[in-house]
N, C-alpha and C. Protein backbone atom coordinates (compact mmCIF):
# COMPACT_ATOMS: atom_id res chain seq x y z
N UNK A 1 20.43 7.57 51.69
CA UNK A 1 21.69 7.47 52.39
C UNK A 1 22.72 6.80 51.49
N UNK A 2 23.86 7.41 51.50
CA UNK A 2 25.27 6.67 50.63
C UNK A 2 26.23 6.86 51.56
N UNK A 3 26.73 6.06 51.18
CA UNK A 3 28.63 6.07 52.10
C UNK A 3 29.64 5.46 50.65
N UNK A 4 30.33 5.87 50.60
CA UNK A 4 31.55 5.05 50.09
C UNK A 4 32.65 5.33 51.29
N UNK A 5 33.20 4.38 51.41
CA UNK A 5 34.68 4.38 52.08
C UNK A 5 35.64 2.89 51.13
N UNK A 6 36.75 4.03 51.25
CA UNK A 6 37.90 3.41 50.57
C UNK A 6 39.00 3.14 51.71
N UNK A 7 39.41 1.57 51.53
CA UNK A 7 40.93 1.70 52.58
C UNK A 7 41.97 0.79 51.72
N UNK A 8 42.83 1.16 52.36
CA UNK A 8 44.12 0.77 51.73
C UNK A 8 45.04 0.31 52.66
N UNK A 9 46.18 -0.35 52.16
CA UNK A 9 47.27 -0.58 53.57
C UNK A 9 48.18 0.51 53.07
N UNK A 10 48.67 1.45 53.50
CA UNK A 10 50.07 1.97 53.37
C UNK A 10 51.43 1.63 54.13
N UNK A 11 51.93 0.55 53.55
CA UNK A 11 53.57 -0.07 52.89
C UNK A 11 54.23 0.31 53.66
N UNK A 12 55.94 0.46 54.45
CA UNK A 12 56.56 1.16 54.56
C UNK A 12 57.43 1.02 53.37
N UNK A 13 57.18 0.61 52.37
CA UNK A 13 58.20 0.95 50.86
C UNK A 13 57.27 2.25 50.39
N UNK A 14 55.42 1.87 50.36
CA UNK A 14 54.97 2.79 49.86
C UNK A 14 55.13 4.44 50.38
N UNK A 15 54.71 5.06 49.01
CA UNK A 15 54.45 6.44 49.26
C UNK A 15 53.18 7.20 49.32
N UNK A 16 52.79 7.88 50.60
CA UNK A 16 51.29 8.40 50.95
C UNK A 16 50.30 8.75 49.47
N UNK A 17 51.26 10.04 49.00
CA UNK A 17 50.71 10.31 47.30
C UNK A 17 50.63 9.31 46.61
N UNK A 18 51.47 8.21 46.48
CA UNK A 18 51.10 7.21 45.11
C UNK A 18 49.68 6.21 45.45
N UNK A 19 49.90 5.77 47.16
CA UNK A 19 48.64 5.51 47.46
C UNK A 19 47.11 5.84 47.02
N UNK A 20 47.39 7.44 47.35
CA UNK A 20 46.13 8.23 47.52
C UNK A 20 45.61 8.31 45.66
N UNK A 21 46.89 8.63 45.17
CA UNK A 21 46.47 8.49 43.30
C UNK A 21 45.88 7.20 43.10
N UNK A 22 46.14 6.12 43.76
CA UNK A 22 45.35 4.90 43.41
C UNK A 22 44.06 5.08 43.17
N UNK A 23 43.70 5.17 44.30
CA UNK A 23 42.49 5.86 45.08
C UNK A 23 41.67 6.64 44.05
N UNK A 24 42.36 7.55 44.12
CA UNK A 24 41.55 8.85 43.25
C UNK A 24 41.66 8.48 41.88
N UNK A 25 42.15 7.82 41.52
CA UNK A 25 42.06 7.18 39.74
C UNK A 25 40.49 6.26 39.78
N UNK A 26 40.18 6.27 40.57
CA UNK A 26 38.83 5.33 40.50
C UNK A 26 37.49 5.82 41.40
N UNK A 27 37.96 6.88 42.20
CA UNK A 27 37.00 7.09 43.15
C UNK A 27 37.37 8.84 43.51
N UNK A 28 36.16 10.06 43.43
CA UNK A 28 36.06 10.90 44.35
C UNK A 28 36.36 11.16 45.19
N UNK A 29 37.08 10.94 46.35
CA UNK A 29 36.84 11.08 47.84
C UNK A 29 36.75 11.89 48.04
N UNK A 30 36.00 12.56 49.52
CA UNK A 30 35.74 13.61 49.83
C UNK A 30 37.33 13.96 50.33
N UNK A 31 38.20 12.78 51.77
CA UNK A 31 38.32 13.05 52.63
C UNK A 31 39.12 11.79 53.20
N UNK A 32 40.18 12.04 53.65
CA UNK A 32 41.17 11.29 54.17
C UNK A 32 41.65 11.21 55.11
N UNK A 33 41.68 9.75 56.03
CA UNK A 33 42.84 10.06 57.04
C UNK A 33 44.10 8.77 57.02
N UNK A 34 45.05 8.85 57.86
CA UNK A 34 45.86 7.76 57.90
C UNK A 34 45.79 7.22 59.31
N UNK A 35 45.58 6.31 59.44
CA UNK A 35 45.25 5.54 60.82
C UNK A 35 46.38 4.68 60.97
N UNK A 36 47.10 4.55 62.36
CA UNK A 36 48.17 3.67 62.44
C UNK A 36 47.60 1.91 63.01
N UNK A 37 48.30 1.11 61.84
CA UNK A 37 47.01 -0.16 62.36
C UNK A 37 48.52 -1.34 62.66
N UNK A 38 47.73 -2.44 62.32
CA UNK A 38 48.94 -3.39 62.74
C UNK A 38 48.48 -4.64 61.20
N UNK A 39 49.84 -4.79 60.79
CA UNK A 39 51.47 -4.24 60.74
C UNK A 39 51.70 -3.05 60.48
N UNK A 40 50.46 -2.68 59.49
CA UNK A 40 50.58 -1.29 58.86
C UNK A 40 50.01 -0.11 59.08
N UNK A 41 50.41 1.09 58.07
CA UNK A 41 49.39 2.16 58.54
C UNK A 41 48.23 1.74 57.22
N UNK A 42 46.93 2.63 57.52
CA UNK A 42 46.12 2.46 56.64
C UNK A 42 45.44 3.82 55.66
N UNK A 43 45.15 3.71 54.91
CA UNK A 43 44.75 5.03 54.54
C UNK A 43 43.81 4.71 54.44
N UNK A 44 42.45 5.84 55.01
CA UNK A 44 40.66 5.64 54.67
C UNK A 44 40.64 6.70 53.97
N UNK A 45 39.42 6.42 53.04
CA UNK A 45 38.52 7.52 52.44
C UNK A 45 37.24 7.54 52.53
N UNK A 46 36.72 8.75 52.52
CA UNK A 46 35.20 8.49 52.53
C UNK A 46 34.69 9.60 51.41
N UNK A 47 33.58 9.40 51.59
CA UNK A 47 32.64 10.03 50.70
C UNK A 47 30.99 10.07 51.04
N UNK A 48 29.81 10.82 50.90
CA UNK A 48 28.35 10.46 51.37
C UNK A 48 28.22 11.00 49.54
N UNK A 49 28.93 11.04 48.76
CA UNK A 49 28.35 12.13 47.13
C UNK A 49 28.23 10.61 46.49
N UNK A 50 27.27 10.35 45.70
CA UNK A 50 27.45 9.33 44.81
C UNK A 50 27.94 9.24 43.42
N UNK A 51 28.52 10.83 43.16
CA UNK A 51 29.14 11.25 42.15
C UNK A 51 30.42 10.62 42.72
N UNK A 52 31.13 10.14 43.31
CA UNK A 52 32.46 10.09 43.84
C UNK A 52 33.00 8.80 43.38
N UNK A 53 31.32 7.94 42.77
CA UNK A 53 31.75 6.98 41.58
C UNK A 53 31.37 7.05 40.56
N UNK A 54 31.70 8.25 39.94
CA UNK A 54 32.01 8.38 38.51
C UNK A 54 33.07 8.10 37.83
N UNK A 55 34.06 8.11 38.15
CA UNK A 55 35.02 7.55 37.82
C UNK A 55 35.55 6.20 37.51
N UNK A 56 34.61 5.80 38.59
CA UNK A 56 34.72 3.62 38.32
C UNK A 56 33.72 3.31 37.83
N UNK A 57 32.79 4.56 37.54
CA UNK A 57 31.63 4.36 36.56
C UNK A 57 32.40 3.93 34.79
N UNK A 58 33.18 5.17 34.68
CA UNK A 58 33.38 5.07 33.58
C UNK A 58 34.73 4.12 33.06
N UNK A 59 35.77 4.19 34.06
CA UNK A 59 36.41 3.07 33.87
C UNK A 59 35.94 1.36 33.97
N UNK A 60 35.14 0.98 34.96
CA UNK A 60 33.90 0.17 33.61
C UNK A 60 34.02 0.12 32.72
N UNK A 61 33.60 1.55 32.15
CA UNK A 61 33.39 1.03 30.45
C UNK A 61 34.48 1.03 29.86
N UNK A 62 35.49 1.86 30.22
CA UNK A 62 36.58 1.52 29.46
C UNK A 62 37.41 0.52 29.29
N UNK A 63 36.95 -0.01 30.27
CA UNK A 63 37.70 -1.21 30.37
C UNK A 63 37.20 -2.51 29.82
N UNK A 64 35.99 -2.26 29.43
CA UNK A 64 35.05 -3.55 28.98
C UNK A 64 34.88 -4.63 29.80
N UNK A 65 34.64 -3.75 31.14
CA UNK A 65 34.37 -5.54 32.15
C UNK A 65 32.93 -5.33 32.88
N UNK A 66 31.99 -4.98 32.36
CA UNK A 66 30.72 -4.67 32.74
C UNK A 66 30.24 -6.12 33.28
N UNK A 67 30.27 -7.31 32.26
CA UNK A 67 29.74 -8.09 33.34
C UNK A 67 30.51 -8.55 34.18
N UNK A 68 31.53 -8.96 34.26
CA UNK A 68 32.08 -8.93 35.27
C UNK A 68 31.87 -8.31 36.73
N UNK A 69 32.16 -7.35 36.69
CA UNK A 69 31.70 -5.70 37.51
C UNK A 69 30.52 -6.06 37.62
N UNK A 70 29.50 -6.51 37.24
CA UNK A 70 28.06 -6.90 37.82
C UNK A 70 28.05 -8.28 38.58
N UNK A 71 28.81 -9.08 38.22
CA UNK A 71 28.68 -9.89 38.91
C UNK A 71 29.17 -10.82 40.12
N UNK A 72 29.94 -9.93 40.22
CA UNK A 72 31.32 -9.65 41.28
C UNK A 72 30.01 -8.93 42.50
N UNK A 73 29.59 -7.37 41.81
CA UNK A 73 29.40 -6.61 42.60
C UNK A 73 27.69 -7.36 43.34
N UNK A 74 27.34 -8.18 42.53
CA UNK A 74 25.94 -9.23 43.11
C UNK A 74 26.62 -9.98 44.22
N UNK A 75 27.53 -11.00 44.20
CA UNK A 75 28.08 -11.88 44.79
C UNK A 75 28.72 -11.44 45.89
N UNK A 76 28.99 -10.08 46.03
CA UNK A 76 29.68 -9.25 47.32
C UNK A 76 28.60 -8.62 48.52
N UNK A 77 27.20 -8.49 47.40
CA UNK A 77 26.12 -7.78 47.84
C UNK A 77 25.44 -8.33 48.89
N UNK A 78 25.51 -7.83 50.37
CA UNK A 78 25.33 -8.44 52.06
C UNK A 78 24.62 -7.02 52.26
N UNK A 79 22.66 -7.55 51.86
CA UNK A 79 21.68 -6.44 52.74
C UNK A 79 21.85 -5.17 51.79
N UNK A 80 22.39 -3.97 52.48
CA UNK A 80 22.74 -2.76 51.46
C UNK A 80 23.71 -2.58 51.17
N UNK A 81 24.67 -3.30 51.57
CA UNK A 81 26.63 -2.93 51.45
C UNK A 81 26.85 -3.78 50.63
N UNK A 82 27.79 -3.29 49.47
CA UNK A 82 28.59 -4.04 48.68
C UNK A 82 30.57 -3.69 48.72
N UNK A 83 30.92 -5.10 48.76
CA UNK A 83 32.43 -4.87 49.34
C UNK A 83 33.18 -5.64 48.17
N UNK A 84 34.32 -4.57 47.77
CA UNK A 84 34.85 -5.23 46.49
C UNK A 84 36.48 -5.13 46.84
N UNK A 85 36.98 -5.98 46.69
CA UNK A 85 38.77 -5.67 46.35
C UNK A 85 39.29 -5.42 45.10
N UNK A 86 40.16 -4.10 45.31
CA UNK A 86 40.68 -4.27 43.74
C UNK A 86 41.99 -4.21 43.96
N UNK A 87 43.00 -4.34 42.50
CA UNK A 87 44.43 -4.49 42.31
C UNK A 87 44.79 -3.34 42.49
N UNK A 88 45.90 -3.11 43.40
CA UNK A 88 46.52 -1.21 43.95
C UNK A 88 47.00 -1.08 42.85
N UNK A 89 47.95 -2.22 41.83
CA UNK A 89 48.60 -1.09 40.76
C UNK A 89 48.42 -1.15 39.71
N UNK A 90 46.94 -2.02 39.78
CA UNK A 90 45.97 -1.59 37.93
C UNK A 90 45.43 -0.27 38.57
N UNK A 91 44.67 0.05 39.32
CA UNK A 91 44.37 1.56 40.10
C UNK A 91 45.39 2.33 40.08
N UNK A 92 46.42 2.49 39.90
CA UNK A 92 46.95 2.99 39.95
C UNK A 92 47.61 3.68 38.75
N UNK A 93 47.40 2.78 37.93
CA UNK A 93 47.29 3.13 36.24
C UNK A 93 46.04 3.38 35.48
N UNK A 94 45.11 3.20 36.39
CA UNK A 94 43.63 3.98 35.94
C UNK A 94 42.87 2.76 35.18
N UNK A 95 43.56 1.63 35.92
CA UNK A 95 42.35 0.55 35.36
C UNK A 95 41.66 -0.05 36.46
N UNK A 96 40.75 -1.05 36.20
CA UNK A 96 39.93 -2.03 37.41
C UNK A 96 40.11 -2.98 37.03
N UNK A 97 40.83 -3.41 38.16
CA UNK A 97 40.89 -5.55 38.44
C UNK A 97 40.97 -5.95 39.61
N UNK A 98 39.73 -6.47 39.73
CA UNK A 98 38.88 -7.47 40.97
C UNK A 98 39.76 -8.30 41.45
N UNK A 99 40.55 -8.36 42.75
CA UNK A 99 40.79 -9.48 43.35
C UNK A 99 40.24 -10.33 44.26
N UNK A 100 40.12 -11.38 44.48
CA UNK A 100 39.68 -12.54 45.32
C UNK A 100 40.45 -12.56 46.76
N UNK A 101 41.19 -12.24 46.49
CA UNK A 101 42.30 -13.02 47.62
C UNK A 101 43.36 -11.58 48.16
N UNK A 102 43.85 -11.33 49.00
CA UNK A 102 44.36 -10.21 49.23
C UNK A 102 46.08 -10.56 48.71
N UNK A 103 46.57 -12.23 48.31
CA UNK A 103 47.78 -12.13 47.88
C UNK A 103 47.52 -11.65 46.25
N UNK A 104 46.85 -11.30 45.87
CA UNK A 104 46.69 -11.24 44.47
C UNK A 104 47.33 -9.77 43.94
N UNK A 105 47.28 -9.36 44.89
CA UNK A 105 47.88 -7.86 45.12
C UNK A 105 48.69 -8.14 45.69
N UNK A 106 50.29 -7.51 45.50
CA UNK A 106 51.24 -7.56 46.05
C UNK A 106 51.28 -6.66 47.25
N UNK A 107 51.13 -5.51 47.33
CA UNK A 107 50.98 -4.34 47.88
C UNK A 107 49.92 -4.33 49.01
N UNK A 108 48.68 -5.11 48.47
CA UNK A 108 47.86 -5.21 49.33
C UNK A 108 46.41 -4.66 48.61
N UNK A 109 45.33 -5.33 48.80
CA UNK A 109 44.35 -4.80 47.84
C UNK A 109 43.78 -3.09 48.44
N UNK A 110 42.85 -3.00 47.45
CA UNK A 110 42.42 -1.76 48.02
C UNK A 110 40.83 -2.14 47.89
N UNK A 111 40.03 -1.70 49.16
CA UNK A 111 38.92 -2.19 49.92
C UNK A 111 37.87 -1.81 49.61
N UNK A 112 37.05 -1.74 49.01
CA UNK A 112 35.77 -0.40 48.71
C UNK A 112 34.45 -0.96 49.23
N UNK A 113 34.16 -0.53 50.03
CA UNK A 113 32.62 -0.97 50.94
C UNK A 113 32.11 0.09 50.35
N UNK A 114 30.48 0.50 49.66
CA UNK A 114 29.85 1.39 49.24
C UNK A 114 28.70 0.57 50.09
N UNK A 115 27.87 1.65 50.18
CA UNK A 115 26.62 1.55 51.52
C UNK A 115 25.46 2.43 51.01
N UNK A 116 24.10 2.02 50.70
CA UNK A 116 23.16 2.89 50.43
C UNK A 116 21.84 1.99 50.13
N UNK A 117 21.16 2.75 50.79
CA UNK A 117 19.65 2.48 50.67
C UNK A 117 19.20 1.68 49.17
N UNK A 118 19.38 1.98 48.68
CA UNK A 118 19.30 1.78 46.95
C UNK A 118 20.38 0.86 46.37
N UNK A 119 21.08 0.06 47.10
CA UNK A 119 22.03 -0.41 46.69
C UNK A 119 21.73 -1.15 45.30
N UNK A 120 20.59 -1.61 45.04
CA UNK A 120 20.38 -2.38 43.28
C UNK A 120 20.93 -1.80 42.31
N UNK A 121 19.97 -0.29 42.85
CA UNK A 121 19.93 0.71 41.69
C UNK A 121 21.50 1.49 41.40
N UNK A 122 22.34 1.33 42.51
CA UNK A 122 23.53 1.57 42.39
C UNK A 122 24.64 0.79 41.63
N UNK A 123 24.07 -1.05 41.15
CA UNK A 123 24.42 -2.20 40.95
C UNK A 123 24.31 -1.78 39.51
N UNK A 124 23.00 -1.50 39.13
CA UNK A 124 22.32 -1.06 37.83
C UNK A 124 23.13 -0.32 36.86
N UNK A 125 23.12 0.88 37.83
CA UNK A 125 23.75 2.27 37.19
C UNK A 125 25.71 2.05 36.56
N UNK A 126 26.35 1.52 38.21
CA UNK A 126 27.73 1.10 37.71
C UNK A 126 28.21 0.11 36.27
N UNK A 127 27.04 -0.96 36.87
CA UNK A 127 27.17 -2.14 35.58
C UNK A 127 25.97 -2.56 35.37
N UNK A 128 25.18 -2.27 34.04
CA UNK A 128 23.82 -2.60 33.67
C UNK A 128 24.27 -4.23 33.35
N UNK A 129 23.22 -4.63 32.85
CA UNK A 129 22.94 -5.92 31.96
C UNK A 129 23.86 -5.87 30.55
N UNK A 130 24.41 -6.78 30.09
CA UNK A 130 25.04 -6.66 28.44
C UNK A 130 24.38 -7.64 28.19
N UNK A 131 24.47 -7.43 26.63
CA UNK A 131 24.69 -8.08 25.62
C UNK A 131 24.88 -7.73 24.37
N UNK A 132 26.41 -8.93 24.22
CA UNK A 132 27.20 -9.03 23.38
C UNK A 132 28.10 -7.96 23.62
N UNK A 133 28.60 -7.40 25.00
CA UNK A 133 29.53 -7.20 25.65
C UNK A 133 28.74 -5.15 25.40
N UNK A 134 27.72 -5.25 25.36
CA UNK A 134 27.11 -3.82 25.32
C UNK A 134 25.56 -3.67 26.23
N UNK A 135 25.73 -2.45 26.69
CA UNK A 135 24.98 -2.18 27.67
C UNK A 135 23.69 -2.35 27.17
N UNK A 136 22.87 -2.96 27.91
CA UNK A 136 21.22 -3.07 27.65
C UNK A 136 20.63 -2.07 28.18
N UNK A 137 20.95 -1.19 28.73
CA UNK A 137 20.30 0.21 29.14
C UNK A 137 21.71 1.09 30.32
N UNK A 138 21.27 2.57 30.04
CA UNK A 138 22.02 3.51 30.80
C UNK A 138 20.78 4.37 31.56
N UNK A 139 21.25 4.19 32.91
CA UNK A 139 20.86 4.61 34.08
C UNK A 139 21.60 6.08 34.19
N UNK A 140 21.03 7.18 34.54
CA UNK A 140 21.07 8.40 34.79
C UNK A 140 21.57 7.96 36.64
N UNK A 141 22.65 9.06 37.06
CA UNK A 141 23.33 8.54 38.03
C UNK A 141 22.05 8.41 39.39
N UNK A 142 22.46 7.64 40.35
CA UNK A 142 21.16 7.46 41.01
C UNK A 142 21.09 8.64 42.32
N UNK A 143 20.08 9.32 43.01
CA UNK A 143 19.62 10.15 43.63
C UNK A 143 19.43 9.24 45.12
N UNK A 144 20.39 9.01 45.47
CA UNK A 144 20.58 8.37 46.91
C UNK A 144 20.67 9.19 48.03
């Protein structure tokens, strides 16, 4: 079993598309809706493909924050769900940065709960072990 779901706040400065490019600069989604919430509206995404993080697979690496990204994604890790915030407008430029705090983002962070049986091996695969800022092994994507 996998889930990813992505949410977001959508702004009334923001725009639906620049939102959703956030989004999709880091994540697959299958599938979208906009839900009207309070103050704001929200945008969800989902996904059950675990290909749908390939993308924040590899921006990881491009970005050189593997441990980080591991140890963020340990410290979030409640049972099988792991819940991460990131910055809307490093995503939005096709990078990853972890926020703590939802003022850290101006805009408002963007939410990523991923859910699966296997959640380690999902821990593994995104961000292995380093050293000396290089991967100690690559995991073939996982079969969830």
């Amino acid at each position: 079993m996998f889930l990813l779901q992505v949410r977001s706040d959508l702004r009334p400065t923001e725009d639906l598309e620049r939102v959703l490019r956030s989004i999709r600069n880091l994540f697959d989604v299958e599938r979208y809706d906009v839900i009207d919430g309070t103050p704001y509206k929200e945008v969800v995404c989902e996904s059950n493909k675990v290909e749908s993080l390939l993308r924040f697979h590899q921006v990881l690496r491009q970005d050189r924050i593997l441990d980080t990204a591991r140890k963020i994604m340990l410290s979030s890790r409640t049972g099988n769900r792991i819940t991460l915030k990131l910055h809307k407008q490093s995503a939005y430029v096709g990078h990853v940065s972890f926020v703590t705090y939802d003022s850290e983002s101006p805009l408002g962070p963007i939410r990523v709960i991923i859910v699966s049986d296997d959640v380690e091996r999902i821990i593994d695969w995104l961000a292995p072990k380093t050293s000396k800022g290089k991967p100690l092994w690559e995991y073939s994507i996982p079969k969830v």
